[in-house]
N, C-alpha and C. Protein backbone atom coordinates (compact mmCIF):
# COMPACT_ATOMS: atom_id res chain seq x y z
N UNK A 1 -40.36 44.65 97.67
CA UNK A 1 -40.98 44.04 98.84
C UNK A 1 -41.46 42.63 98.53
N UNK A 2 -41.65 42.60 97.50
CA UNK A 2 -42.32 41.08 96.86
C UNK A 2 -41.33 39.94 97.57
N UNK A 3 -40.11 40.58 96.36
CA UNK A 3 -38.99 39.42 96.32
C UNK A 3 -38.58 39.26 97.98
N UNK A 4 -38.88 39.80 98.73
CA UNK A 4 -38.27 39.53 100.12
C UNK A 4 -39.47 38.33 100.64
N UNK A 5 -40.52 39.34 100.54
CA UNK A 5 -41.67 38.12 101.04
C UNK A 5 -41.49 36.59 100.64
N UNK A 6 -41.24 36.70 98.86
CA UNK A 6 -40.71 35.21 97.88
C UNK A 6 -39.64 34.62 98.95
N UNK A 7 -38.75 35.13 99.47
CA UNK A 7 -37.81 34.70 99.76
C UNK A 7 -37.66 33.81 101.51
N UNK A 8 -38.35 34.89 102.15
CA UNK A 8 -38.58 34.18 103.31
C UNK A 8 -39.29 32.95 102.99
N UNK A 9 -40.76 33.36 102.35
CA UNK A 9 -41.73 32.06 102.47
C UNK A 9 -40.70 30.95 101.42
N UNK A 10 -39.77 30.77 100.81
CA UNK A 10 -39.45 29.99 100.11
C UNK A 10 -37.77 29.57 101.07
N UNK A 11 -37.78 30.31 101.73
CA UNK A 11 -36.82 29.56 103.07
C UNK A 11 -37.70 28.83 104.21
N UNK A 12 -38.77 29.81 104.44
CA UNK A 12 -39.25 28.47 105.60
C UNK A 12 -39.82 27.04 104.65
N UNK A 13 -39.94 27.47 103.10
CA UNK A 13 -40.45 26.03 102.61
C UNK A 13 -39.36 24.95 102.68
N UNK A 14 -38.33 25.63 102.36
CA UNK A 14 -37.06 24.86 102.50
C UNK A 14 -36.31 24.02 103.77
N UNK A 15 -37.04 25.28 104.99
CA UNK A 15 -36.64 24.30 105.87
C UNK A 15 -37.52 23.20 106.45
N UNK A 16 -39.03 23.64 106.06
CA UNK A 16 -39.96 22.65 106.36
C UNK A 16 -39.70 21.23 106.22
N UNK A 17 -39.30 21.02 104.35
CA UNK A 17 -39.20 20.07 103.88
C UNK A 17 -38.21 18.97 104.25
N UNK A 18 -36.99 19.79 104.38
CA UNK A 18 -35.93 19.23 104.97
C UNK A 18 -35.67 18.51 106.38
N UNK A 19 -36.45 19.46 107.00
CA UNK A 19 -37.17 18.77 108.56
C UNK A 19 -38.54 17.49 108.57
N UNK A 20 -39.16 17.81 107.39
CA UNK A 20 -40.32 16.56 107.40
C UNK A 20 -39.54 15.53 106.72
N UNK A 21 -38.93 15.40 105.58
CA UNK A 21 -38.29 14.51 105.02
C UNK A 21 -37.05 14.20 105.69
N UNK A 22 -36.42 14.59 107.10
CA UNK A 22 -35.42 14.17 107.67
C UNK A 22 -33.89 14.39 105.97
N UNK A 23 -34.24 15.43 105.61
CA UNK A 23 -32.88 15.84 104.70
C UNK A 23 -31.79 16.98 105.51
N UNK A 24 -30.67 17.01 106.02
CA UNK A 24 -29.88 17.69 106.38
C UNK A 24 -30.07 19.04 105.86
N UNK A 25 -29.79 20.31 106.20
CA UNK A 25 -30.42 21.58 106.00
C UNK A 25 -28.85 22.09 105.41
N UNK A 26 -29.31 22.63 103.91
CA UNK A 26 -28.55 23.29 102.66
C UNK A 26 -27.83 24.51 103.43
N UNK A 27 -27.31 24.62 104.61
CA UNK A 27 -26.73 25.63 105.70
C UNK A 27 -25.84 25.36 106.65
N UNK A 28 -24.69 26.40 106.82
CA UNK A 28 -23.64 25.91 107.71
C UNK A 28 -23.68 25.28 108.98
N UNK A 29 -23.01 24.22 109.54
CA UNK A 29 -22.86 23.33 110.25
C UNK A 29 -23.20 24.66 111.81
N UNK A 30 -22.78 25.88 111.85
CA UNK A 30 -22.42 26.56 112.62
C UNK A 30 -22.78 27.41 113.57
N UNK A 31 -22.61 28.53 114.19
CA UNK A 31 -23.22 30.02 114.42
C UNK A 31 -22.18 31.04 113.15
N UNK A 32 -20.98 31.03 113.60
CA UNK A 32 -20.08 31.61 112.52
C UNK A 32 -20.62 31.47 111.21
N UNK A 33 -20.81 30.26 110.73
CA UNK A 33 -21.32 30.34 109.12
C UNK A 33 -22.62 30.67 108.61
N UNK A 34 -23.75 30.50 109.40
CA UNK A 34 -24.91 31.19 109.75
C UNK A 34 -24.72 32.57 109.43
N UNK A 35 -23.82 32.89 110.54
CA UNK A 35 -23.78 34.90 110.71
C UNK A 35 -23.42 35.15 109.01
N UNK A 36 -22.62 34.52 108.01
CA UNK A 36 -21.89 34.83 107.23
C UNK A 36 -23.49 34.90 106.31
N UNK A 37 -24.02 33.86 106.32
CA UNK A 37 -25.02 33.76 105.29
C UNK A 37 -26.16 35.18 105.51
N UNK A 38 -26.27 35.67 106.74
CA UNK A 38 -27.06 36.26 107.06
C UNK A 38 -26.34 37.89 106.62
N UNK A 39 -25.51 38.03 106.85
CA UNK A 39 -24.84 39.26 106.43
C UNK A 39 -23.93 39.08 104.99
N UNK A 40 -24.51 38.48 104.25
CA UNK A 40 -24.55 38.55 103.11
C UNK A 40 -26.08 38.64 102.33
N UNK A 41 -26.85 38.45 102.68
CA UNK A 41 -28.05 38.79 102.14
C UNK A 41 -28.57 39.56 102.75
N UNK A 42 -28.33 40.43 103.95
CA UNK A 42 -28.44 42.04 104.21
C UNK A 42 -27.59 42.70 103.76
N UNK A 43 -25.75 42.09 103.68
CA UNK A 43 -25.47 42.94 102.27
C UNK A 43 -25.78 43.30 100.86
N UNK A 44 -26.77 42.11 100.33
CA UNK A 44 -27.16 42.10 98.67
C UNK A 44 -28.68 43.32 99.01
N UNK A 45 -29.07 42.74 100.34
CA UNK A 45 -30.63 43.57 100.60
C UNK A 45 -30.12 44.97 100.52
N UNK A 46 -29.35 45.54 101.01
CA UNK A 46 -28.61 47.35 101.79
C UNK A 46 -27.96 47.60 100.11
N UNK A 47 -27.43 46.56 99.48
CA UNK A 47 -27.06 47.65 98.33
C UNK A 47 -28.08 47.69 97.06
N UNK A 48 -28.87 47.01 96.82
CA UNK A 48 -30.59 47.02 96.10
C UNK A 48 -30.92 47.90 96.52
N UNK A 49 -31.05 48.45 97.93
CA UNK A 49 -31.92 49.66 98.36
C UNK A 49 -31.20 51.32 97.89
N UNK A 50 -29.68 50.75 97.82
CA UNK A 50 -28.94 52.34 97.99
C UNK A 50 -28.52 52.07 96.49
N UNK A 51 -28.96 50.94 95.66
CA UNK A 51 -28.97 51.09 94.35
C UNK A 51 -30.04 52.16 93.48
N UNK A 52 -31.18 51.44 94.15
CA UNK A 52 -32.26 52.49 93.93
C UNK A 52 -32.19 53.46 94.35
N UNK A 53 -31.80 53.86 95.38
CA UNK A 53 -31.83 55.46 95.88
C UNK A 53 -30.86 56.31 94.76
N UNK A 54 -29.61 55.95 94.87
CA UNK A 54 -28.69 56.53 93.89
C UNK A 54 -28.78 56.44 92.63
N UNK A 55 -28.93 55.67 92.20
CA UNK A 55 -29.22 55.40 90.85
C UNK A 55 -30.73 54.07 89.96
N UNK A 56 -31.51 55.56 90.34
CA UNK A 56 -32.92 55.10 89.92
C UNK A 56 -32.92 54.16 88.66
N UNK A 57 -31.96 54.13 87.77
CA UNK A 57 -32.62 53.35 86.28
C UNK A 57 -31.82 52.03 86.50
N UNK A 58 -31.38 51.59 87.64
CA UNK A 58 -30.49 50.53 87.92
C UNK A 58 -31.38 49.22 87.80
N UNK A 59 -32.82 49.29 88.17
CA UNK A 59 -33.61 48.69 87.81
C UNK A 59 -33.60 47.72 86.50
N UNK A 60 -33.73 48.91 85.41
CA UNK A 60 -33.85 49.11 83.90
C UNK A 60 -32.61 47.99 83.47
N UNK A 61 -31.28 47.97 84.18
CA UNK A 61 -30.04 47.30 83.70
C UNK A 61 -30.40 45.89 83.64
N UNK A 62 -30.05 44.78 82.45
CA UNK A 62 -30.36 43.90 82.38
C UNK A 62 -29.02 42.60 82.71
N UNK A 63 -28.98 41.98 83.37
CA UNK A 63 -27.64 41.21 83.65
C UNK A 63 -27.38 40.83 82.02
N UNK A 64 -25.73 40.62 81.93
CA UNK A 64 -25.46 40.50 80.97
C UNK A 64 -25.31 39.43 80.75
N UNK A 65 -25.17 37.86 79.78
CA UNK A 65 -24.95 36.62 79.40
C UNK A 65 -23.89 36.45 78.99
């Protein structure tokens, strides 16, 4: 729950800045490319959740280098 909270508040910081400093926004020109960004990070969100459900020590796994 953290990392979601991190994440919103560190998108609206992102878009704040970009809107006060007049910087073009790090996001598709679009609606289509929008939808893409958005259903990809409810896809990474939906399989974290059914990671944990299924396989509790998935946590524990450390990315590899």
């Amino acid at each position: 729950m953290e990392s979601i909270i991190i994440g919103v508040v560190l998108g609206l910081a992102i878009g704040f800045c970009c809107r006060w400093f007049d910087i073009p926004l790090p996001s598709p020109p679009n609606l289509v490319g929008a939808l893409i960004v958005v259903s990809m990070t409810l896809g990474f969100v939906g399989t974290q959740s059914l990671m944990k459900k299924y396989h509790p020590k998935a946590d524990e796994v450390e990315a590899h280098e």
